[in-house]
PDB file of N, CA and C in Angstrom:
ATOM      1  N   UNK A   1     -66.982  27.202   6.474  1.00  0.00           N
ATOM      2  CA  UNK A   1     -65.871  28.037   6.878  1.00  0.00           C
ATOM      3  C   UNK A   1     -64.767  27.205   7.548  1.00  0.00           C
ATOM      4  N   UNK A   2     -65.103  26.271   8.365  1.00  0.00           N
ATOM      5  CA  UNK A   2     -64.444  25.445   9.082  1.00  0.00           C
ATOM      6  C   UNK A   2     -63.176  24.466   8.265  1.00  0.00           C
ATOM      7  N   UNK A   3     -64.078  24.091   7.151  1.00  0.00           N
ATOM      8  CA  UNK A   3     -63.117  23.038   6.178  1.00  0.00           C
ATOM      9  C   UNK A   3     -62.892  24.028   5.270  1.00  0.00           C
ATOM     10  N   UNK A   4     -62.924  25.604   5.125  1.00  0.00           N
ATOM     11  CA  UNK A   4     -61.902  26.115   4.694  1.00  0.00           C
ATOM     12  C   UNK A   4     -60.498  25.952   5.341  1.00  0.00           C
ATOM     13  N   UNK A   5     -60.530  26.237   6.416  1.00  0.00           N
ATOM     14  CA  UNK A   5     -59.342  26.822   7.707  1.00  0.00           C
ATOM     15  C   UNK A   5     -58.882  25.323   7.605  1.00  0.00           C
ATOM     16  N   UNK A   6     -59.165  24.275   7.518  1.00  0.00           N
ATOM     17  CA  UNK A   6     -58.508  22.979   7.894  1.00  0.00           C
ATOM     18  C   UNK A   6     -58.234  22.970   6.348  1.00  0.00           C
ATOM     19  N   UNK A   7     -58.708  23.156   5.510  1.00  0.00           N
ATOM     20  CA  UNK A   7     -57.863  22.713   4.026  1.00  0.00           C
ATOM     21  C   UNK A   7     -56.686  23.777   3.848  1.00  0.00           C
ATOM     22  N   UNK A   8     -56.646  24.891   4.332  1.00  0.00           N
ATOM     23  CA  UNK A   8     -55.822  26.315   4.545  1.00  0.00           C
ATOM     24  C   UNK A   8     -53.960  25.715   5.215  1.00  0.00           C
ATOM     25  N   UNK A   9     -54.554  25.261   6.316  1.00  0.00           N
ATOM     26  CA  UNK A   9     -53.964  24.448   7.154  1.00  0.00           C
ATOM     27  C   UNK A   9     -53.299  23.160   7.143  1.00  0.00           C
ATOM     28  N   UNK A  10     -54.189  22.370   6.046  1.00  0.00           N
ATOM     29  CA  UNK A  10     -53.132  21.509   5.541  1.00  0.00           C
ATOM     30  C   UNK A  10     -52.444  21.283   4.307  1.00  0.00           C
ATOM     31  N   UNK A  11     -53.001  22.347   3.943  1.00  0.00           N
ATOM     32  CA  UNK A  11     -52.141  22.996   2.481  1.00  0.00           C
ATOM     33  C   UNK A  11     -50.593  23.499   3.094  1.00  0.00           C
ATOM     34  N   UNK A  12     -50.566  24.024   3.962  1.00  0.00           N
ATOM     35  CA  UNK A  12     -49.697  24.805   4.771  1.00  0.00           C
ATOM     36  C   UNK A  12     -48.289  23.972   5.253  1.00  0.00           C
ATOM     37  N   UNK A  13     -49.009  23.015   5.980  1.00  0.00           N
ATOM     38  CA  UNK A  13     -48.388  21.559   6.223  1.00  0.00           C
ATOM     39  C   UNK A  13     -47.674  20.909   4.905  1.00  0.00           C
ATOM     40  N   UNK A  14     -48.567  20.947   4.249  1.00  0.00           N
ATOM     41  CA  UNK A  14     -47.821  20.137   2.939  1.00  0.00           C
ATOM     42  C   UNK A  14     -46.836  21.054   2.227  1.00  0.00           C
ATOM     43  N   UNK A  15     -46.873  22.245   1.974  1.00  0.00           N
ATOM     44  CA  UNK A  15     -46.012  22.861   1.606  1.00  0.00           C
ATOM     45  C   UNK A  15     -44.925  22.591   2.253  1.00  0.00           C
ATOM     46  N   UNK A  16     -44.998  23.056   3.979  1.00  0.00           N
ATOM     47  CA  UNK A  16     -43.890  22.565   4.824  1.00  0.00           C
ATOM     48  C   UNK A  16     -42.846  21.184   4.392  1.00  0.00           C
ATOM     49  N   UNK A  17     -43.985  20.051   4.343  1.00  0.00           N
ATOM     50  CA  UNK A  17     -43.324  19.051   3.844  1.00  0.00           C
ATOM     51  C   UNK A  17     -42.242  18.754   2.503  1.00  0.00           C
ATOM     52  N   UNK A  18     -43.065  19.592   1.178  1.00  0.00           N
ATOM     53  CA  UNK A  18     -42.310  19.733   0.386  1.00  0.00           C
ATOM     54  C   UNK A  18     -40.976  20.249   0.673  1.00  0.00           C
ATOM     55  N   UNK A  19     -41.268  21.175   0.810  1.00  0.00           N
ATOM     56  CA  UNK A  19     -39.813  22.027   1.044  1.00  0.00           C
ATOM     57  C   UNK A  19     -38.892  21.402   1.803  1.00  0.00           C
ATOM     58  N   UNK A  20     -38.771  20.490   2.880  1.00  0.00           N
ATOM     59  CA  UNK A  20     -38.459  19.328   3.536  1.00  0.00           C
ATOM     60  C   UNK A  20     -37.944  18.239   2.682  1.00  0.00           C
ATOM     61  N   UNK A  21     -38.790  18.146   2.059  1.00  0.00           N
ATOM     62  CA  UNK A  21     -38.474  17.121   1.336  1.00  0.00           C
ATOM     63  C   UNK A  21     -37.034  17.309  -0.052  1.00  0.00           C
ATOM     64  N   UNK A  22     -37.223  18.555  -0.431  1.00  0.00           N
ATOM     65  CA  UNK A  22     -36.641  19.702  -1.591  1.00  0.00           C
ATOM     66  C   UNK A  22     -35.097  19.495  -1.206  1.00  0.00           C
ATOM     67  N   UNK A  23     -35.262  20.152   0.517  1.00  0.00           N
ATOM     68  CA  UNK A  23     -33.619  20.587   1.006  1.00  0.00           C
ATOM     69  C   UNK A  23     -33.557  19.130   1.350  1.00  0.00           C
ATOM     70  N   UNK A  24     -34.023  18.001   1.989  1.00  0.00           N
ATOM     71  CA  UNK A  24     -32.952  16.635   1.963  1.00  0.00           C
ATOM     72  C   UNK A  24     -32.701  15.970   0.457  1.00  0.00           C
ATOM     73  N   UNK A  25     -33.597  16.310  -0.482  1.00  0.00           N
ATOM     74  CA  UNK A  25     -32.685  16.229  -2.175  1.00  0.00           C
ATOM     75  C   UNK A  25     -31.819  16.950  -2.126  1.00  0.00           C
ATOM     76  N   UNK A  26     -31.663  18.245  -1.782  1.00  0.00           N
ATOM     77  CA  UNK A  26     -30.467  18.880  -2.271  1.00  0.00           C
ATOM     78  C   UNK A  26     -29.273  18.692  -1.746  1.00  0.00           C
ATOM     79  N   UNK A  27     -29.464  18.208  -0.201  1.00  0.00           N
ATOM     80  CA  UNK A  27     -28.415  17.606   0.367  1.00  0.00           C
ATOM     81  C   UNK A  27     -28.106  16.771   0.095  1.00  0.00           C
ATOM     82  N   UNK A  28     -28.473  15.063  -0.189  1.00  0.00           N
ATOM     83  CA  UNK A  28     -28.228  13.894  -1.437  1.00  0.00           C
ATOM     84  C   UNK A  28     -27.726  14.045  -2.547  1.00  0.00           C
ATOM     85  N   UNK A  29     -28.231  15.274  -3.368  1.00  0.00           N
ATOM     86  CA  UNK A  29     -27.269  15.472  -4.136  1.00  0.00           C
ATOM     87  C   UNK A  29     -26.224  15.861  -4.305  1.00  0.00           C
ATOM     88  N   UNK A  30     -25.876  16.567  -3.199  1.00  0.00           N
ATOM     89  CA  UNK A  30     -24.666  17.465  -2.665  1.00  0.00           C
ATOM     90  C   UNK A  30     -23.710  16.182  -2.434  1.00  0.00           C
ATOM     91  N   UNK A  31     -24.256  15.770  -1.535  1.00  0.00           N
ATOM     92  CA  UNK A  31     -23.360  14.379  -1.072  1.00  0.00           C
ATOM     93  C   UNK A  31     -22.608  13.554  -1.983  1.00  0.00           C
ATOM     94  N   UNK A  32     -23.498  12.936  -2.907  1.00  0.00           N
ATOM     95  CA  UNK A  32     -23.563  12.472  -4.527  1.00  0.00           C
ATOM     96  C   UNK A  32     -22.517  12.577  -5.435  1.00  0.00           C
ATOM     97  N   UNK A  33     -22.603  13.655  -5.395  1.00  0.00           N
ATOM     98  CA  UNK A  33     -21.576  14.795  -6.243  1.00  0.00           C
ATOM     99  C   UNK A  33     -20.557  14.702  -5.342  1.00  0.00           C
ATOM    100  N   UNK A  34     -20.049  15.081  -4.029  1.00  0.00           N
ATOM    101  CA  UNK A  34     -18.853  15.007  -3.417  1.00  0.00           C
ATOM    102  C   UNK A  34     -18.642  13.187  -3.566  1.00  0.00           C
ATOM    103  N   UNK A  35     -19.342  12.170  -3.629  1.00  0.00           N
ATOM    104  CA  UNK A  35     -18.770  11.376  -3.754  1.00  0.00           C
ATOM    105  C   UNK A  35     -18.372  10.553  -5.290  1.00  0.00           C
ATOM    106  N   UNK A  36     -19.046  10.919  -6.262  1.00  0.00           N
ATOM    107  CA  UNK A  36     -18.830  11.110  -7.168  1.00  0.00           C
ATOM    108  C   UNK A  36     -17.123  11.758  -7.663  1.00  0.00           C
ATOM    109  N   UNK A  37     -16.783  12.749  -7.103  1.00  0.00           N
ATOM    110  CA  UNK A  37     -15.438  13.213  -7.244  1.00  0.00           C
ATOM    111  C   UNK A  37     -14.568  12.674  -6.443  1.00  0.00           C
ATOM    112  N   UNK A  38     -14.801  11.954  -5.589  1.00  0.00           N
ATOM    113  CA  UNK A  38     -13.777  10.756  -5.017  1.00  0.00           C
ATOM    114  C   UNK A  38     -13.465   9.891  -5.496  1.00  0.00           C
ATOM    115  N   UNK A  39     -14.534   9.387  -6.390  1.00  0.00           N
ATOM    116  CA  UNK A  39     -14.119   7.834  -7.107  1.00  0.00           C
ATOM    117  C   UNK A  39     -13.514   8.271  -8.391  1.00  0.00           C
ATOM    118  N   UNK A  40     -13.740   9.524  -8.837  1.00  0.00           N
ATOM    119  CA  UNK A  40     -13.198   9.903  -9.938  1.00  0.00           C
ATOM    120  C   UNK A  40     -11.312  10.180  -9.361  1.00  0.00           C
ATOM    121  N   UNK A  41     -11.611  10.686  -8.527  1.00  0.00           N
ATOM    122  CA  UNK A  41     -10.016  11.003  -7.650  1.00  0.00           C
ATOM    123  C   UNK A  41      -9.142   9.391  -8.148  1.00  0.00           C
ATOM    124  N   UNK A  42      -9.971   8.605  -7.415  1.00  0.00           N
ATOM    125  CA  UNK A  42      -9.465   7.031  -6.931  1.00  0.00           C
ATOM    126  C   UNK A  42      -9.437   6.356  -8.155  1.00  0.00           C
ATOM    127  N   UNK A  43      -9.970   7.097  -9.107  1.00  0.00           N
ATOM    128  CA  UNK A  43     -10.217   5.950 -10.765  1.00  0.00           C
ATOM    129  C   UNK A  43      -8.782   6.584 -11.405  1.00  0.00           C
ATOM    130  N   UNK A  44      -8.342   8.145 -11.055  1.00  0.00           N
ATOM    131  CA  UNK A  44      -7.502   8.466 -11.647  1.00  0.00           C
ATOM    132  C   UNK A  44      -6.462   7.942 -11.119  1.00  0.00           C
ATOM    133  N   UNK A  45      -5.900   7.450  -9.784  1.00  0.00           N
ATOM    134  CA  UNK A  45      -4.790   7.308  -9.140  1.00  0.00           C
ATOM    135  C   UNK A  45      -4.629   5.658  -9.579  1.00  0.00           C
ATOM    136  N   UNK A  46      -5.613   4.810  -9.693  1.00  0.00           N
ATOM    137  CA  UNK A  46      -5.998   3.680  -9.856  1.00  0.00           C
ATOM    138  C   UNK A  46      -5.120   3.513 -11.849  1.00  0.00           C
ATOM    139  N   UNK A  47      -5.281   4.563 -12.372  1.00  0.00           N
ATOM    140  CA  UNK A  47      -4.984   4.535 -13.881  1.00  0.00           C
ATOM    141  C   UNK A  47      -3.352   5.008 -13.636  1.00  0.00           C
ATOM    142  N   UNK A  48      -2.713   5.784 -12.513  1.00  0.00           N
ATOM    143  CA  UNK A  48      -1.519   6.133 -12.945  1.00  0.00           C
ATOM    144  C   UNK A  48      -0.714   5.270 -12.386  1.00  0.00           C
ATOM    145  N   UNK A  49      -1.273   4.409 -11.289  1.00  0.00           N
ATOM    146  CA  UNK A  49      -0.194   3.077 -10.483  1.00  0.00           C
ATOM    147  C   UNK A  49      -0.478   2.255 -11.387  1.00  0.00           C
ATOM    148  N   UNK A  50      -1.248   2.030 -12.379  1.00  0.00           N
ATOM    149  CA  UNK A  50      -1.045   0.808 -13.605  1.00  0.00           C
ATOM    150  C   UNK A  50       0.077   1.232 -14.737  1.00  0.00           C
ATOM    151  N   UNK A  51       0.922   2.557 -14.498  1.00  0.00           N
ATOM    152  CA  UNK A  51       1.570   2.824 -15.415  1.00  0.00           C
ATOM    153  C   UNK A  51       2.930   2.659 -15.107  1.00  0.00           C
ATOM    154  N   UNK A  52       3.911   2.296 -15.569  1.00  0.00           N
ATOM    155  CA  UNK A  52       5.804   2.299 -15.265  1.00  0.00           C
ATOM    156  C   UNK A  52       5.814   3.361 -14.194  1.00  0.00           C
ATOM    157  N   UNK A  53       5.616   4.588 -14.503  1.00  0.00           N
ATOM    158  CA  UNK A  53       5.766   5.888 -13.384  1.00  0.00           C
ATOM    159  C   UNK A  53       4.935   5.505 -12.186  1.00  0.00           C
ATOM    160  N   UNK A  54       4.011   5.318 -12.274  1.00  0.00           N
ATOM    161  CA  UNK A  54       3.375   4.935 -11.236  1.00  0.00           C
ATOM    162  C   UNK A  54       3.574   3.792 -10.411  1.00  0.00           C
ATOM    163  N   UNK A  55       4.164   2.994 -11.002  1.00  0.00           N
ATOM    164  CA  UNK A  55       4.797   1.930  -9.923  1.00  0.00           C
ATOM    165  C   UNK A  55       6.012   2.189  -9.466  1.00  0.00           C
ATOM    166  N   UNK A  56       6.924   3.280  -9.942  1.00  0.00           N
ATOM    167  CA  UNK A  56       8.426   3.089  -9.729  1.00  0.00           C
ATOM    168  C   UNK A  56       8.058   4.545  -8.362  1.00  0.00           C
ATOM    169  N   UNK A  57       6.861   5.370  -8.695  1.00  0.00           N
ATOM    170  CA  UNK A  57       6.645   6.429  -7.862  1.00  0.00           C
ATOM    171  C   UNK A  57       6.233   5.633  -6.530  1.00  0.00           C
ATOM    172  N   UNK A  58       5.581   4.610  -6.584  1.00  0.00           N
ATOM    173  CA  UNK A  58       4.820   3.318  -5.303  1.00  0.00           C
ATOM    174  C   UNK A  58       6.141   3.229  -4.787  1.00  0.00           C
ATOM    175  N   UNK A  59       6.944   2.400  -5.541  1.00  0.00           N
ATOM    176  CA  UNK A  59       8.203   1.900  -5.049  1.00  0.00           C
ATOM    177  C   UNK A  59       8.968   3.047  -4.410  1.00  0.00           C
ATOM    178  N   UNK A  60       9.333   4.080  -4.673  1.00  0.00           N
ATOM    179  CA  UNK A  60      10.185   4.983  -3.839  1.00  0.00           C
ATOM    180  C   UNK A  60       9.368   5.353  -2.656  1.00  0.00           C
ATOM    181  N   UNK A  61       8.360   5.617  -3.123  1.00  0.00           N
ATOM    182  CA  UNK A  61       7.577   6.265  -1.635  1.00  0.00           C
ATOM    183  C   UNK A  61       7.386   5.610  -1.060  1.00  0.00           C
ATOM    184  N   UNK A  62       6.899   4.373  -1.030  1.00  0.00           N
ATOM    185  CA  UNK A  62       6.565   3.131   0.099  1.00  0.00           C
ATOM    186  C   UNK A  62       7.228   1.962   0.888  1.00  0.00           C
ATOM    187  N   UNK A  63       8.242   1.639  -0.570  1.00  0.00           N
ATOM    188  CA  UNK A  63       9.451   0.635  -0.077  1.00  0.00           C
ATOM    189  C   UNK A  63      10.950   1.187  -0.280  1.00  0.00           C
ATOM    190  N   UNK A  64      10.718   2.732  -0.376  1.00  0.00           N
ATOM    191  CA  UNK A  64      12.171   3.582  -0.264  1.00  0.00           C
ATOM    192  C   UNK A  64      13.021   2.583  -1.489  1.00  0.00           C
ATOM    193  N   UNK A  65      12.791   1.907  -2.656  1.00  0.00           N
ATOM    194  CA  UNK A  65      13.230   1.446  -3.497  1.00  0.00           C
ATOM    195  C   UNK A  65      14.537   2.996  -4.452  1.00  0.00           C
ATOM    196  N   UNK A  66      15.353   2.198  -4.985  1.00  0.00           N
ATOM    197  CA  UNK A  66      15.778   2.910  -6.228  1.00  0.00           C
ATOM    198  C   UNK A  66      15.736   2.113  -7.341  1.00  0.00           C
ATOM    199  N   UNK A  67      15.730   3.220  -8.667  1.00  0.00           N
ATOM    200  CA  UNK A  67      16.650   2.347  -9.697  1.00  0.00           C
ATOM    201  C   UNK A  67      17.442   2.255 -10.459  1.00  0.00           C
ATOM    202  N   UNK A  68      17.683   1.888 -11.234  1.00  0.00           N
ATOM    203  CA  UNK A  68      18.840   1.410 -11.412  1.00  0.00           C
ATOM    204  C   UNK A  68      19.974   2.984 -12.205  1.00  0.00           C
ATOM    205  N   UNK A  69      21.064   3.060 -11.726  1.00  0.00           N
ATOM    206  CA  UNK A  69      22.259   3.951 -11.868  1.00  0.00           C
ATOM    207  C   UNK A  69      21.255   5.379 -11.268  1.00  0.00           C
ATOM    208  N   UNK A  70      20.961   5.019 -10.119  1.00  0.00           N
ATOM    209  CA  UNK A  70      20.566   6.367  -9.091  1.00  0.00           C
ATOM    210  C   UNK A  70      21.271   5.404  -7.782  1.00  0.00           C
ATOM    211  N   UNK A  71      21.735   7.019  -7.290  1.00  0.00           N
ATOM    212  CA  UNK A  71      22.345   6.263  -5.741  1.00  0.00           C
ATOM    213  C   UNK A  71      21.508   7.260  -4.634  1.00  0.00           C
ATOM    214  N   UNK A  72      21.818   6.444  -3.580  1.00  0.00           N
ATOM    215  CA  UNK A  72      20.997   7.089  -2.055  1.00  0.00           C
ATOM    216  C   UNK A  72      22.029   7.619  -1.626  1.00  0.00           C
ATOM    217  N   UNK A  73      21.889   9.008  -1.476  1.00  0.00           N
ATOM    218  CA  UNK A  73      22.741   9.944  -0.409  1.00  0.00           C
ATOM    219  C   UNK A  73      21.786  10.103   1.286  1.00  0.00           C
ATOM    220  N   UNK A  74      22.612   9.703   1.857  1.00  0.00           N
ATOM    221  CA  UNK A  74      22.071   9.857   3.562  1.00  0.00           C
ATOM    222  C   UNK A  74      22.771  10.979   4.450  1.00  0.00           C
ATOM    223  N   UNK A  75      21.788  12.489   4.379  1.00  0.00           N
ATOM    224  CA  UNK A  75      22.042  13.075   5.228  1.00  0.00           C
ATOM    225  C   UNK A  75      21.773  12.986   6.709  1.00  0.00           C
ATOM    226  N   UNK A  76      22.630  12.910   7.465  1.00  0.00           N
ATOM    227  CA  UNK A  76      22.677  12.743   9.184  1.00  0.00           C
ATOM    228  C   UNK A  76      23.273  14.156   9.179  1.00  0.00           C
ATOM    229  N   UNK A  77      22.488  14.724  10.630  1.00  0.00           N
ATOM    230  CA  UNK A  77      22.289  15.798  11.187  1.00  0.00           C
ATOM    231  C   UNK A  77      23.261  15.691  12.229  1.00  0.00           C
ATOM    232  N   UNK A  78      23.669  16.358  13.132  1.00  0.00           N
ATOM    233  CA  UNK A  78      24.921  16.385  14.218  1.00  0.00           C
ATOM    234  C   UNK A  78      24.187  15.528  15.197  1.00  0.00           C
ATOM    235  N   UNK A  79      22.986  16.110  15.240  1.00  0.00           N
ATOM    236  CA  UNK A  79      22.336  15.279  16.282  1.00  0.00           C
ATOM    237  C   UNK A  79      21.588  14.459  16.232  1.00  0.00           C
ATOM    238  N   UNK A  80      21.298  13.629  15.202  1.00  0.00           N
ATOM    239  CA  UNK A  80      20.783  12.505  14.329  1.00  0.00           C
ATOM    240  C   UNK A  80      21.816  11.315  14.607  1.00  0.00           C
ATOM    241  N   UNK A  81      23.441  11.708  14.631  1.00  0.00           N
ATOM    242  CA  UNK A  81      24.312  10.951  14.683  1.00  0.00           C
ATOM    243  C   UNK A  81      24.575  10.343  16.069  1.00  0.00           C
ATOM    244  N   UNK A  82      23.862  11.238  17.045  1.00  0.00           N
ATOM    245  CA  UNK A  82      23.894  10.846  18.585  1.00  0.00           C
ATOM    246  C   UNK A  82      23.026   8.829  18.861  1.00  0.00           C
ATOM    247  N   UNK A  83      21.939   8.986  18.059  1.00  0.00           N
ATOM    248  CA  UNK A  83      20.985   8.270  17.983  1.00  0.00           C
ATOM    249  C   UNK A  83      21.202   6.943  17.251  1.00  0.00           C
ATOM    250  N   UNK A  84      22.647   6.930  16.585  1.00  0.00           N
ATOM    251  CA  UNK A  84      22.904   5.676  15.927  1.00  0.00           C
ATOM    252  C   UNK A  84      24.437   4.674  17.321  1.00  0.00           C
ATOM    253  N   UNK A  85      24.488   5.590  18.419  1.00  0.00           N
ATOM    254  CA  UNK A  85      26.006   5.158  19.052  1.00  0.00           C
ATOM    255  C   UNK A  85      24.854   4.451  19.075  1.00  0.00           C
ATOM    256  N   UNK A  86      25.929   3.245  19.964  1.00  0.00           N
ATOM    257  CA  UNK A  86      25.761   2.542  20.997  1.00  0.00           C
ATOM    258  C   UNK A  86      25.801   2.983  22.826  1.00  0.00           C
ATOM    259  N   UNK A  87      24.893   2.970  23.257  1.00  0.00           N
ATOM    260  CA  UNK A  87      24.542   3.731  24.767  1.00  0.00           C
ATOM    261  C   UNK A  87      23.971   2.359  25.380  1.00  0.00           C
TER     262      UNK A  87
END
């Protein structure tokens, strides 16, 4: 009867464990998958800065570049203009 209740018992346990074991796979995979769609993010952005658009889009956004027969219009605000005197 005894090494019923202890095999009962660690059947019980092991189940516990499984299932333990089940939800930190499912969380790994969860993870996996979210990182998985990052590198896919980064493979796509990685493919459009190798393209003409994608470098001339780098260039405006990063080094405020133009090109060529586009001009820069500079709006100043009333009080934007305070900030360029000399004080």
């Amino acid at each position: 009867m005894l090494g019923l209740v202890m095999t009962g018992v660690y059947y019980m346990f092991e189940l516990e464990r499984i299932a333990n074991i089940k939800a930190a796979i499912a969380k790994s995979e969860a993870e996996l998958e979210k990182k998985r769609e990052i590198v896919r993010v980064y493979r796509e952005k990685a493919e459009f800065y190798k393209t003409k658009e994608g470098i001339e889009h780098l260039a405006r956004e990063q080094y405020n570049l133009v090109g060529n027969n586009e001009r820069v219009i500079l709006l100043v605000s009333p009080d934007e203009s305070l900030k360029f005197s000399d004080e």
